[in-house]
Protein backbone atom coordinates (compact mmCIF):
# COMPACT_ATOMS: atom_id res chain seq x y z
CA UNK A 1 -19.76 14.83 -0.05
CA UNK A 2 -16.14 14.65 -0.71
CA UNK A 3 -14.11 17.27 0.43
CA UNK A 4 -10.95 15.87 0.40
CA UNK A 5 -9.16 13.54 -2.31
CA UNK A 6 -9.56 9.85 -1.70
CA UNK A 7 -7.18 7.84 -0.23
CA UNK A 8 -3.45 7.90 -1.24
CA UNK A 9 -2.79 4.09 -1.85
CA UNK A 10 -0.07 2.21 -3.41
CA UNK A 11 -0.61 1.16 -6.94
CA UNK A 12 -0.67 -2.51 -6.08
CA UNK A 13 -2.70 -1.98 -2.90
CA UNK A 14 -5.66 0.00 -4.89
CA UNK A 15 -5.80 -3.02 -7.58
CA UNK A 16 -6.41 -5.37 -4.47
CA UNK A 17 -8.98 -3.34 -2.86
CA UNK A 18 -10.61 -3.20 -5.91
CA UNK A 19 -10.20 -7.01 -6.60
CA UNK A 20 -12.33 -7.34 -3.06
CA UNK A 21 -15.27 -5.23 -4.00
CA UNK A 22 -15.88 -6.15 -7.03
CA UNK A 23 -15.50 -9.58 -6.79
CA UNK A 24 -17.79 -12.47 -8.67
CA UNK A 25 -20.34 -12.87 -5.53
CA UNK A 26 -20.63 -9.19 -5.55
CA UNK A 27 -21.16 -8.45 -8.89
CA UNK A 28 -24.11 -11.25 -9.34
CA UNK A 29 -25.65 -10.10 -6.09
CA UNK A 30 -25.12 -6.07 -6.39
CA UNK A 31 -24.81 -5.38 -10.19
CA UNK A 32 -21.06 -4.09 -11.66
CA UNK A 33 -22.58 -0.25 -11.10
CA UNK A 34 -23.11 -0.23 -7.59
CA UNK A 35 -20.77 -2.41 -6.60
CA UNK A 36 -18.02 0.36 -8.64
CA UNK A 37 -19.95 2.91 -6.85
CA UNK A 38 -19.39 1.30 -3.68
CA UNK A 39 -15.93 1.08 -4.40
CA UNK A 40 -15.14 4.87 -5.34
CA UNK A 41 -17.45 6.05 -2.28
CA UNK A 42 -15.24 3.91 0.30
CA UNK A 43 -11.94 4.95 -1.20
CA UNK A 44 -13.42 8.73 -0.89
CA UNK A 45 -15.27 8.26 2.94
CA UNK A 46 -12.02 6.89 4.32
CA UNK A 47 -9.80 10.81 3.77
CA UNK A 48 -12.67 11.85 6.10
CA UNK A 49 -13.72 12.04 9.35
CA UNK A 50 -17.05 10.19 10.80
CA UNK A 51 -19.64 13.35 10.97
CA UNK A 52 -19.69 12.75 14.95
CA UNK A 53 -17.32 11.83 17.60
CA UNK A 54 -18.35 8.58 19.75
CA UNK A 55 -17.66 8.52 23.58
CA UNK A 56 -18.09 5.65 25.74
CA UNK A 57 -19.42 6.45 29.44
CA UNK A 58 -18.00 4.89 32.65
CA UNK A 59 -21.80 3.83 33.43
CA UNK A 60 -19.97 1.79 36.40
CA UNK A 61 -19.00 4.65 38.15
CA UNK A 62 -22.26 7.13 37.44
CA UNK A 63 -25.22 7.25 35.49
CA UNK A 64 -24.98 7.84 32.19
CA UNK A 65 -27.69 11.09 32.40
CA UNK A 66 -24.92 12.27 34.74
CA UNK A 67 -22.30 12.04 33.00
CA UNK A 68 -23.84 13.57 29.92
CA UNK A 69 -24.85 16.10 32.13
CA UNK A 70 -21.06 17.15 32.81
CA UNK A 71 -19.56 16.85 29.97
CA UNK A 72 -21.95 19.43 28.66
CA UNK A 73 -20.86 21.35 32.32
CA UNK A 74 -17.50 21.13 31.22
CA UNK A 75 -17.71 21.77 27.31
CA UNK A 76 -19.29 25.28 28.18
CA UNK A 77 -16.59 25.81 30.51
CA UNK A 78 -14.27 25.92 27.41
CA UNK A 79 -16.32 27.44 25.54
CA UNK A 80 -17.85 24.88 23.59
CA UNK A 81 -21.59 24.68 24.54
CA UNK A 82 -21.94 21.21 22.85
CA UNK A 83 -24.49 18.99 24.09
CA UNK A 84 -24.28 15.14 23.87
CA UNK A 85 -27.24 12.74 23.17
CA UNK A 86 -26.93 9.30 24.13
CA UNK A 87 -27.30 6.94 21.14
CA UNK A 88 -30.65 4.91 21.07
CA UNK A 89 -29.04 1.43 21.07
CA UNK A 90 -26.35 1.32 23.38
CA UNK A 91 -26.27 2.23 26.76
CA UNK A 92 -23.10 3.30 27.44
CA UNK A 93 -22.68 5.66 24.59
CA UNK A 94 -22.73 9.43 24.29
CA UNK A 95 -22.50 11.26 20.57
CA UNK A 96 -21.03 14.65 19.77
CA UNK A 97 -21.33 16.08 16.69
CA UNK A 98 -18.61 17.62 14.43
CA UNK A 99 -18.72 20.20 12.49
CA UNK A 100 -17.29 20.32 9.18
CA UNK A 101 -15.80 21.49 6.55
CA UNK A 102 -16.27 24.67 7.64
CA UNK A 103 -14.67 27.66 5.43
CA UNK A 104 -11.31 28.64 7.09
CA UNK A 105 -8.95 30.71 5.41
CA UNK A 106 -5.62 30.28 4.59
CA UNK A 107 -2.38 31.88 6.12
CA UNK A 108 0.97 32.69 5.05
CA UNK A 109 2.54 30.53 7.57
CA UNK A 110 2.47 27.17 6.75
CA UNK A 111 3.35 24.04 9.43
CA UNK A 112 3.58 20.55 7.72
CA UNK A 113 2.89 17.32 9.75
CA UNK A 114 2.78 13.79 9.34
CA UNK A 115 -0.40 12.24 7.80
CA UNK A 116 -1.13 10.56 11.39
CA UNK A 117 -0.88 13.61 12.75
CA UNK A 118 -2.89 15.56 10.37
CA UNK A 119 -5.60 12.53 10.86
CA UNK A 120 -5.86 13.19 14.49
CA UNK A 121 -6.47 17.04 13.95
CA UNK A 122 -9.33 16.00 12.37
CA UNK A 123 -10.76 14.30 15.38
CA UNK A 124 -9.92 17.04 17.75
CA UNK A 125 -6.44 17.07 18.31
CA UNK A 126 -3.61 19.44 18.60
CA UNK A 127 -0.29 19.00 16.96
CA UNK A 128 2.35 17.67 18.91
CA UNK A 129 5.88 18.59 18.08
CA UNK A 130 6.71 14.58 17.25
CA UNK A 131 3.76 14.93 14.06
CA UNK A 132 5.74 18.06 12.93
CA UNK A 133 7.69 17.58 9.69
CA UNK A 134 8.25 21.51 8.36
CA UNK A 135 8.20 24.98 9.55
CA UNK A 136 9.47 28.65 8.21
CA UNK A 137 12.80 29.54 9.29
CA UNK A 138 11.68 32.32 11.97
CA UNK A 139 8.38 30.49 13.02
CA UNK A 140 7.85 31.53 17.10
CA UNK A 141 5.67 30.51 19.81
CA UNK A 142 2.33 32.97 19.08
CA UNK A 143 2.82 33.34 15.63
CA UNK A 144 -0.66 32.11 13.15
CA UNK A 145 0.25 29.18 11.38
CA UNK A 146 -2.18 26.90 8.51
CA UNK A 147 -1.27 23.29 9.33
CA UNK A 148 -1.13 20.87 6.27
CA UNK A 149 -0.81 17.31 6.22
CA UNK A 150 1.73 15.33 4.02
CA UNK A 151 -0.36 12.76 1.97
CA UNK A 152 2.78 10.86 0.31
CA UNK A 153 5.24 10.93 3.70
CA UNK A 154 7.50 12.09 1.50
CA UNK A 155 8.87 15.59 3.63
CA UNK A 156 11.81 15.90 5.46
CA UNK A 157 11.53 16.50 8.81
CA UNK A 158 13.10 20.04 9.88
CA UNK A 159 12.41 21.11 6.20
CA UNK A 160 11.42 24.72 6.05
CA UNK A 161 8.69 24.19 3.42
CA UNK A 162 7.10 21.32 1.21
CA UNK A 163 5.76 21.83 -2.00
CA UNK A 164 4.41 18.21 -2.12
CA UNK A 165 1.19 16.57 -2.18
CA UNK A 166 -0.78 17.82 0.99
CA UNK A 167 -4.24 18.95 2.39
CA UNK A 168 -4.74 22.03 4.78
CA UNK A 169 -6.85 20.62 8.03
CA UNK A 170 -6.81 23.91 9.62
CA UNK A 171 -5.69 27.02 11.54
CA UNK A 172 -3.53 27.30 14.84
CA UNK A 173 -1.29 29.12 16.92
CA UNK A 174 2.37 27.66 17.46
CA UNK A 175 3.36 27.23 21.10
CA UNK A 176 6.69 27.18 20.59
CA UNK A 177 9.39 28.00 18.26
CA UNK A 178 11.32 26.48 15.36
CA UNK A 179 15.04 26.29 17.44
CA UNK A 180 13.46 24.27 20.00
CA UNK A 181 11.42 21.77 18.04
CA UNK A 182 13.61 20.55 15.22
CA UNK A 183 17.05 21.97 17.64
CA UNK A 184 19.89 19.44 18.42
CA UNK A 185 18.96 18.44 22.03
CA UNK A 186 16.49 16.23 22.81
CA UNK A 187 13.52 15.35 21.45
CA UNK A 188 10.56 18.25 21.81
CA UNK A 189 7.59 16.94 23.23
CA UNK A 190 3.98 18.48 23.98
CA UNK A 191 1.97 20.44 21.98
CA UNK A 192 3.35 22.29 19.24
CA UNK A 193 0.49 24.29 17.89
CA UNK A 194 -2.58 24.25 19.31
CA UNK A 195 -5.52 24.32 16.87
CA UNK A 196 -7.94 27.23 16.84
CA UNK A 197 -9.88 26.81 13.82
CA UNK A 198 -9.10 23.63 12.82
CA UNK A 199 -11.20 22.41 9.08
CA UNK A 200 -13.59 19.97 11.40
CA UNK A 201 -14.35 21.42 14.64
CA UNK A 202 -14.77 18.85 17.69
CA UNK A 203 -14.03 18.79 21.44
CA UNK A 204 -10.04 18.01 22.28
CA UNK A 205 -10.94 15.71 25.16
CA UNK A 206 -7.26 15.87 26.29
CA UNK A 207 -7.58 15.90 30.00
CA UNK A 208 -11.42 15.92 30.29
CA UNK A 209 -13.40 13.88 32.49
CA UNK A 210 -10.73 11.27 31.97
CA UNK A 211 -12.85 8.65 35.13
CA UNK A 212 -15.93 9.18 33.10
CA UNK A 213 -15.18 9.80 28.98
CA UNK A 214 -13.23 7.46 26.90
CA UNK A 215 -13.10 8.16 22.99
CA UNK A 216 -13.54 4.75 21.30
CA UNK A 217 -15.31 4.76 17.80
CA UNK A 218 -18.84 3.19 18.01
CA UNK A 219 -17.78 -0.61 16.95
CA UNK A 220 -15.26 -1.53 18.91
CA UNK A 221 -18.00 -0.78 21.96
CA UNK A 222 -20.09 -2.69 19.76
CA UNK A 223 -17.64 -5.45 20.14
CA UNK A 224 -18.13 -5.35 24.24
CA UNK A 225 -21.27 -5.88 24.11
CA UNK A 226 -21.22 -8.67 21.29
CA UNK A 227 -18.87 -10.68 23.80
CA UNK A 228 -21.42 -10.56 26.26
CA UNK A 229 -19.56 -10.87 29.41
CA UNK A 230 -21.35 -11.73 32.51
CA UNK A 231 -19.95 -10.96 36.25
CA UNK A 232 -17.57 -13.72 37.61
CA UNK A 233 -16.49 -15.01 34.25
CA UNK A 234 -12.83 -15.48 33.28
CA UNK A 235 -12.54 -13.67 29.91
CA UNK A 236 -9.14 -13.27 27.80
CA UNK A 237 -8.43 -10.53 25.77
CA UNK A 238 -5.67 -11.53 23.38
CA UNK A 239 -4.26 -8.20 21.77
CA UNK A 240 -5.35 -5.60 24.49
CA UNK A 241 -3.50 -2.21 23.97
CA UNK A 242 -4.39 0.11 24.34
CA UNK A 243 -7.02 -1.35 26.80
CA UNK A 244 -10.22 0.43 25.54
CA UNK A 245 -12.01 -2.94 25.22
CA UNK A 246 -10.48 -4.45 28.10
CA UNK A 247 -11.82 -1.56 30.43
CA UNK A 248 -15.18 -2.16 28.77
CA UNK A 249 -15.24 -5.76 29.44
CA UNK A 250 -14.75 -5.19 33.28
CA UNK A 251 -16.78 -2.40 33.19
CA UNK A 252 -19.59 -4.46 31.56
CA UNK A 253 -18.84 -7.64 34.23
CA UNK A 254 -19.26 -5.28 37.08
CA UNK A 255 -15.50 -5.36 37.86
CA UNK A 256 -16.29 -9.18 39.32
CA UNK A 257 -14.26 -12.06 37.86
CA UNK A 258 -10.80 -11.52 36.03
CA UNK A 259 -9.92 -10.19 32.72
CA UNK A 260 -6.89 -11.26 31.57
CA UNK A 261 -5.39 -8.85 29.02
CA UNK A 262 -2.61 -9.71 26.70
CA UNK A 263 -0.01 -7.38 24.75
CA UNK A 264 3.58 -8.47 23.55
CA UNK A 265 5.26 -4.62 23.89
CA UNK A 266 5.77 -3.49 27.03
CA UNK A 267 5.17 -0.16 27.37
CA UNK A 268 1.57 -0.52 25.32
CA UNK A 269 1.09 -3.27 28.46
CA UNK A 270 1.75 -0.81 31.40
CA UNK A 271 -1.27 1.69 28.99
CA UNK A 272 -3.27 -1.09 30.09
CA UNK A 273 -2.47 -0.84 33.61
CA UNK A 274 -3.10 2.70 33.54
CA UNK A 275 -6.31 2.65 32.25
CA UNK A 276 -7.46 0.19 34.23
CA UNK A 277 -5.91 2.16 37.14
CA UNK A 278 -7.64 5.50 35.74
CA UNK A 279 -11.08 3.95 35.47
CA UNK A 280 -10.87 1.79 38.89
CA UNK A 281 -11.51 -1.57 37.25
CA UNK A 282 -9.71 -4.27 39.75
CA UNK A 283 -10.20 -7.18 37.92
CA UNK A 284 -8.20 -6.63 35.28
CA UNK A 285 -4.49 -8.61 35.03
CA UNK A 286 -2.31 -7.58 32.38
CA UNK A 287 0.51 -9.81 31.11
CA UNK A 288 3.56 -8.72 28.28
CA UNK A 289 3.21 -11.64 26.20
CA UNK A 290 2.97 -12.99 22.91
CA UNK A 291 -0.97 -14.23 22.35
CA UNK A 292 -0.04 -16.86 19.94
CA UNK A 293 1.44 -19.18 22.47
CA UNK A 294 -0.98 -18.12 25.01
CA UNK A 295 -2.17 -21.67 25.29
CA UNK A 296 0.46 -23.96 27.48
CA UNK A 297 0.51 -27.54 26.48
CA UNK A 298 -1.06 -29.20 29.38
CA UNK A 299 -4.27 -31.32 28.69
CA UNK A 300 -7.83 -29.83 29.13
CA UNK A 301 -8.11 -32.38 32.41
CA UNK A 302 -5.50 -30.78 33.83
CA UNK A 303 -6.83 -27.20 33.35
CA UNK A 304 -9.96 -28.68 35.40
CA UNK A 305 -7.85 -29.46 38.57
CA UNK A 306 -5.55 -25.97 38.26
CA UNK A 307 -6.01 -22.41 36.23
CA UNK A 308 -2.65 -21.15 35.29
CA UNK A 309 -2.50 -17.44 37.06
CA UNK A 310 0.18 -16.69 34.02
CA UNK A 311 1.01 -17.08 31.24
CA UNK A 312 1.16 -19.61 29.24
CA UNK A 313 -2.59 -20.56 30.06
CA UNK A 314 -4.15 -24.43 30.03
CA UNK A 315 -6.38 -25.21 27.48
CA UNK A 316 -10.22 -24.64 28.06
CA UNK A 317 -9.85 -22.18 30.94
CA UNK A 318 -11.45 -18.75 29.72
CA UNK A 319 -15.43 -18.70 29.52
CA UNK A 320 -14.85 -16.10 26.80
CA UNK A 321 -12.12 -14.87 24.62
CA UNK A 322 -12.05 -11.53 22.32
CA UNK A 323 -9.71 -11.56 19.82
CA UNK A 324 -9.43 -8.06 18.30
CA UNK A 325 -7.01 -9.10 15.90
CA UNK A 326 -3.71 -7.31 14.79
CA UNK A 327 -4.95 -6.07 10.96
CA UNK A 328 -3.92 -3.24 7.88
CA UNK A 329 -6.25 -0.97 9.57
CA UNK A 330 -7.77 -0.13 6.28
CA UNK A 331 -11.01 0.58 8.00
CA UNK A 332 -9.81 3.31 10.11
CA UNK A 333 -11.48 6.97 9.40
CA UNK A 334 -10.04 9.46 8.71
CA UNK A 335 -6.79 8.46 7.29
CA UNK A 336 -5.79 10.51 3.92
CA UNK A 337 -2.66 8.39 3.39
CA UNK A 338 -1.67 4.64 4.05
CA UNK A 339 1.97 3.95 3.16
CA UNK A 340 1.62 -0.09 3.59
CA UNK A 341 2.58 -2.43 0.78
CA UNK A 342 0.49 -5.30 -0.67
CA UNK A 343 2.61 -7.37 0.63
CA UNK A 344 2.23 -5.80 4.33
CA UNK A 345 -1.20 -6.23 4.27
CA UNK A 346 -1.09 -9.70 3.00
CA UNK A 347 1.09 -10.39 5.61
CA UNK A 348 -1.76 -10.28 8.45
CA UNK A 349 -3.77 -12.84 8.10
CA UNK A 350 -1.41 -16.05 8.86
CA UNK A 351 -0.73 -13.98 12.11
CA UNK A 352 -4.29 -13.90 12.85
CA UNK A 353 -4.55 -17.80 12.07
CA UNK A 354 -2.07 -18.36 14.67
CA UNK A 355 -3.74 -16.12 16.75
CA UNK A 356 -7.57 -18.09 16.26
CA UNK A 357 -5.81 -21.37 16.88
CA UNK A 358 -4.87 -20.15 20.46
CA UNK A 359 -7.93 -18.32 21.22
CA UNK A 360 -9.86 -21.88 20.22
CA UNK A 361 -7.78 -23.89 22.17
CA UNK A 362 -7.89 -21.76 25.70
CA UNK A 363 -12.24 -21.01 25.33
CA UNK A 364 -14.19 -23.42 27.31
CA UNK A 365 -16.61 -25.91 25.81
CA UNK A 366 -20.20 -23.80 25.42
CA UNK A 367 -17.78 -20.34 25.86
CA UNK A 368 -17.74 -17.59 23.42
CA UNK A 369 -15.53 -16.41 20.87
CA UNK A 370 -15.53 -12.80 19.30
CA UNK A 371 -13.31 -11.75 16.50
CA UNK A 372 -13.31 -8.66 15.21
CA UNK A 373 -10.63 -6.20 12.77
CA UNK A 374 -10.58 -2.62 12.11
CA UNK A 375 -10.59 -3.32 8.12
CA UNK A 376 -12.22 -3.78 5.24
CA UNK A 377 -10.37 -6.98 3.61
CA UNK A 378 -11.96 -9.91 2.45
CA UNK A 379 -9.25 -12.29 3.70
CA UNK A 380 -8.77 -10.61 7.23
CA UNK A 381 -12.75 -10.71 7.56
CA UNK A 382 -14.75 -13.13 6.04
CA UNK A 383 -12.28 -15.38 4.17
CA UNK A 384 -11.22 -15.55 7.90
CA UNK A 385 -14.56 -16.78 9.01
CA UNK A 386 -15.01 -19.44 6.74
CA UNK A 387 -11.11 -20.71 6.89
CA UNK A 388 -12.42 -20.84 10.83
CA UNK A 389 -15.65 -22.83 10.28
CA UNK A 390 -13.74 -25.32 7.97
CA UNK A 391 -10.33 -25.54 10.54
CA UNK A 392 -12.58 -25.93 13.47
CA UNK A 393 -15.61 -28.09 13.41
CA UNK A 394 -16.42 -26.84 17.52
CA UNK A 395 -17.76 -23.60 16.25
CA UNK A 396 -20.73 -22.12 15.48
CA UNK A 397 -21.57 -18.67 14.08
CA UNK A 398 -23.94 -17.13 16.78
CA UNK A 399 -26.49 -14.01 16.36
CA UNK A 400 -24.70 -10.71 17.43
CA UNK A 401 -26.83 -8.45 19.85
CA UNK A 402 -26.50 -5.56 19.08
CA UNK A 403 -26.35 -5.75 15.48
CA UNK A 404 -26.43 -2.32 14.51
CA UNK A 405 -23.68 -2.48 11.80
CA UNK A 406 -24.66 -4.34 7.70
CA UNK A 407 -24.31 -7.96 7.27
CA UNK A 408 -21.42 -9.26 6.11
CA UNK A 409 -20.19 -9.38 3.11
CA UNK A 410 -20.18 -11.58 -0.13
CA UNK A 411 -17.04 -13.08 -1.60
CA UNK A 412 -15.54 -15.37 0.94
CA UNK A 413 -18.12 -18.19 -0.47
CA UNK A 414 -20.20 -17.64 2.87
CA UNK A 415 -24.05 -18.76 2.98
CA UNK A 416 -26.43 -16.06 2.86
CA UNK A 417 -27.70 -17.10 6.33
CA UNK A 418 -24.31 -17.26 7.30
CA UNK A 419 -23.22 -13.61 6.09
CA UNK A 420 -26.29 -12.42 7.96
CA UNK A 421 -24.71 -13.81 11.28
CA UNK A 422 -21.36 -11.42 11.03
CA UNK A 423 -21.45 -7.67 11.42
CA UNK A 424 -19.75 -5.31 9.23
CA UNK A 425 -19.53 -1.68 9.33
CA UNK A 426 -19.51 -0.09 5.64
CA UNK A 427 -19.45 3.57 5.45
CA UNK A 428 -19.63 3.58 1.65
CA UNK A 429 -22.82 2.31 2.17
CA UNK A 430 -24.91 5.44 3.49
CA UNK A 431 -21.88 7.81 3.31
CA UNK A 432 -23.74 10.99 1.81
CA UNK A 433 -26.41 10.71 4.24
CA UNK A 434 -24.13 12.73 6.52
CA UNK A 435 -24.58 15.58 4.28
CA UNK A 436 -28.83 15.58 4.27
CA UNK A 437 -29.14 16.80 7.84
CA UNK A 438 -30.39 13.33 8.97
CA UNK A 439 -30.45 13.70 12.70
CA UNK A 440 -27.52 12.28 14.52
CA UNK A 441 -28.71 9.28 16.22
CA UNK A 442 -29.93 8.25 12.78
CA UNK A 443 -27.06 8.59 11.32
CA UNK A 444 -24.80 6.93 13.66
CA UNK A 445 -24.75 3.23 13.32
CA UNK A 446 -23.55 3.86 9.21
CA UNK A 447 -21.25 6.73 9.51
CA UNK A 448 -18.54 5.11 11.08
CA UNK A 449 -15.13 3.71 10.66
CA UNK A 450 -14.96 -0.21 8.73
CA UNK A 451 -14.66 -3.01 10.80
CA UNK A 452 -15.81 -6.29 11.34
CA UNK A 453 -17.40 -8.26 14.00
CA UNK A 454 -17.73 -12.60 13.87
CA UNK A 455 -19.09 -14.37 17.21
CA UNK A 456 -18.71 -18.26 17.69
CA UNK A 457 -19.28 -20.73 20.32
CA UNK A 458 -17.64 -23.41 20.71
CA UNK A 459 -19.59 -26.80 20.91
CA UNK A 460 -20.42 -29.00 23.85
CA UNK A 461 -19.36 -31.83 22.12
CA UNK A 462 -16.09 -33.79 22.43
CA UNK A 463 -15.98 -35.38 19.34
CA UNK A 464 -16.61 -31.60 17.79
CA UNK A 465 -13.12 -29.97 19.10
CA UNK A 466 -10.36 -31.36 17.50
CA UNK A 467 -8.86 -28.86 15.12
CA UNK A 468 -8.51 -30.38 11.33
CA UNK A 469 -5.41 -28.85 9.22
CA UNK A 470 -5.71 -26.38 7.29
């Protein structure tokens, strides 16, 4: 049920969106009605929040029945006697549920943040002085203050009110006063008002259990667990920040072998470290570099004799690579406001083509290839899949285990058989079952954010490798 309005796109970027689901393949297969109704549901599910938040458990370092069994120690502690239940599927994962939209009333006090900001209230957070955008003149630390969140990015920051388009996400108490967040000196930092009745109540798991709990939405664990990595392997992960899926790589290897993680910005490289640090994983290197000339230009023979420690890497010298590709993020849940441009999002995938050329030419003959987005796009997903099939005659599409997410989906010319090979997470699909008190575990696997998961191998066979232009 929508409780929010849908989606604040650009003109331009809505006509797209549109263009990709209802497209020709989708009409003949789903009929013009429920492919529209598709379309309206997704633009709606996206302003809101999944109906539970997903945690993945350090199983390497205890038991998951442990674990669960202090978090609930620690959520009663704070007064939140929530209990998690591990989903049915996957081991490693532990669901909490959220509750909301509950009925909070209104103050007089309004505090007006950025849309990002007002997005992570509704997955638990508290608002942090950098999100805040407005304030009243003689706002101080303990007043009551409604937060709203600016759909349109269109207030000034320091402004004392905004009479734009926004949505109230809840109730909070400010922690500190107007002077010293929007003052002259340098930049505020920490929490500016911390949430006590925010619109969707859910645990703020800053600073708990941090060895044992990481937040990570249900597919991108999927996405560990479609690579498949095995103890001792050498596995590449091309665009690791902030190191969620690198972490669960080594975790899932047993911390034996190497994971190699790369990320061109430095200071999302040294979040790697820290996580890695944080969750004792050992085998994890992390490099600042730029993925796309990851691969060095030494011959595959000569990759057999030496493995570059650094990079640039020889060709052929990871036994798996995960490429969780840089995307528009149009997937991502909740998010009541995207300011890109068409031509932003059309700008993502030659980047990711660049990207899938280097991951191809640094896997190993029989090795593994996952790639995988956090959108919704045809041409970032499966136009991306079939561009790969045709550029590189080495790979094959390989069953995904677990599949938990819908097939994928039709417009990208893609065989049926083929389609049925790729993973794709859909909201829009099942989106009001979060509203007929389906239990949780049951409702897991569709309420979640859009993304998409494609798995290759690469083939045996010399004469199958060479790349053919595009």
């Amino acid at each position: 049920m929508a409780f929010f309005p849908s989606i604040s796109l650009r003109a331009g970027v809505i006509d797209y969106l549109k263009g990709v689901y209802l497209n020709n393949e989708l009409l003949a297969s789903a009929g013009p009605q429920k492919a529209q109704r598709h379309f309206e549901t997704l633009l709606s599910c996206l302003s809101h929040p999944p109906s539970y938040t997903c945690v993945r458990a350090s199983v390497h370092l205890a038991p998951l029945g442990e674990i669960q069994h202090k978090l609930y120690e620690e959520l009663t502690k704070r007064g939140e006697g929530l209990e998690a239940v591990p989903h049915p599927g996957i081991p490693d994962v532990l669901l909490l549920p959220v509750d909301g939209p509950r009925c909070v009333q209104q103050l007089s006090k309004e505090v007006v943040v950025g849309a990002q900001c007002g997005n992570a209230v509704l997955r638990g957070a508290h608002v942090f002085t950098p999100g805040m955008l407005a304030c009243p003149k003689h706002m101080k630390a303990g007043d009551a203050v409604s937060v709203f969140s600016d759909l349109e990015g269109k207030c000034t920051r320091g402004a004392l009110s905004f009479q734009g388009r926004k949505v109230f996400v809840g109730n909070g108490v400010a922690e500190k006063d107007r002077a010293s967040i929007f003052g002259s000196g340098d930049p505020a930092r920490g929490v500016g008002v911390r949430m006590t009745e925010p619109l969707y109540a859910t645990p703020s798991f800053d600073g708990l259990l941090p060895q044992l709990v990481f937040l990570q939405n249900l597919p991108s664990v999927v996405v560990g667990h479609v690579l498949g990595p095995c103890p001792g392997e050498r596995i590449l992960d091309m665009c690791a920040a902030p190191g969620g899926k690198t972490c669960h790589i080594a975790a899932l290897m047993g911390d034996q072998g190497e994971v190699v993680a790369l990320e061109r910005i430095p200071n999302k490289m040294e979040l790697i470290r820290q996580n890695a640090e944080m969750l004792q994983l050992r085998c994890i290197k992390a490099f600042c570099f730029n993925s796309t000339r990851a691969a060095s230009q030494h011959s595959a023979k000569d990759a057999e004799a030496s493995s570059s420690p650094e990079p640039p890497f020889h060709p052929e010298s990871f036994d798996r690579v995960l490429l969780d590709a840089p995307c528009s993020g149009l997937g991502q849940r909740p998010n009541m406001a995207s300011t890109w441009s068409l031509k932003e999002i059309c700008s993502f995938p030659p980047l990711q083509r660049k990207l899938f050329h280097a991951a191809v030419q640094l896997l190993k003959r029989g090795g593994v290839l996952v790639y995988s987005t956090c959108t919704v796009t045809l041409a970032e997903n499966e136009e991306q899949v079939a561009w790969a099939l045709r550029t590189f005659p080495c790979l094959r599409l390989q069953p995904q285990e677990p599949h938990v997410g819908a097939e994928g989906m039709a417009g990208a010319g893609l065989a049926p058989e083929q389609l049925r090979l790729l993973q794709r997470f859909r909201p829009e699909l099942n989106w009001q079952q979060a509203d007929d008190g389906a239990p949780l575990t049951c409702r897991a696997n569709s309420d979640t954010i859009g993304f998409f998961i494609a798995k290759f191998q690469k083939s045996d066979s010399s004469e199958d490798v060479t790349c053919k232009d595009d």
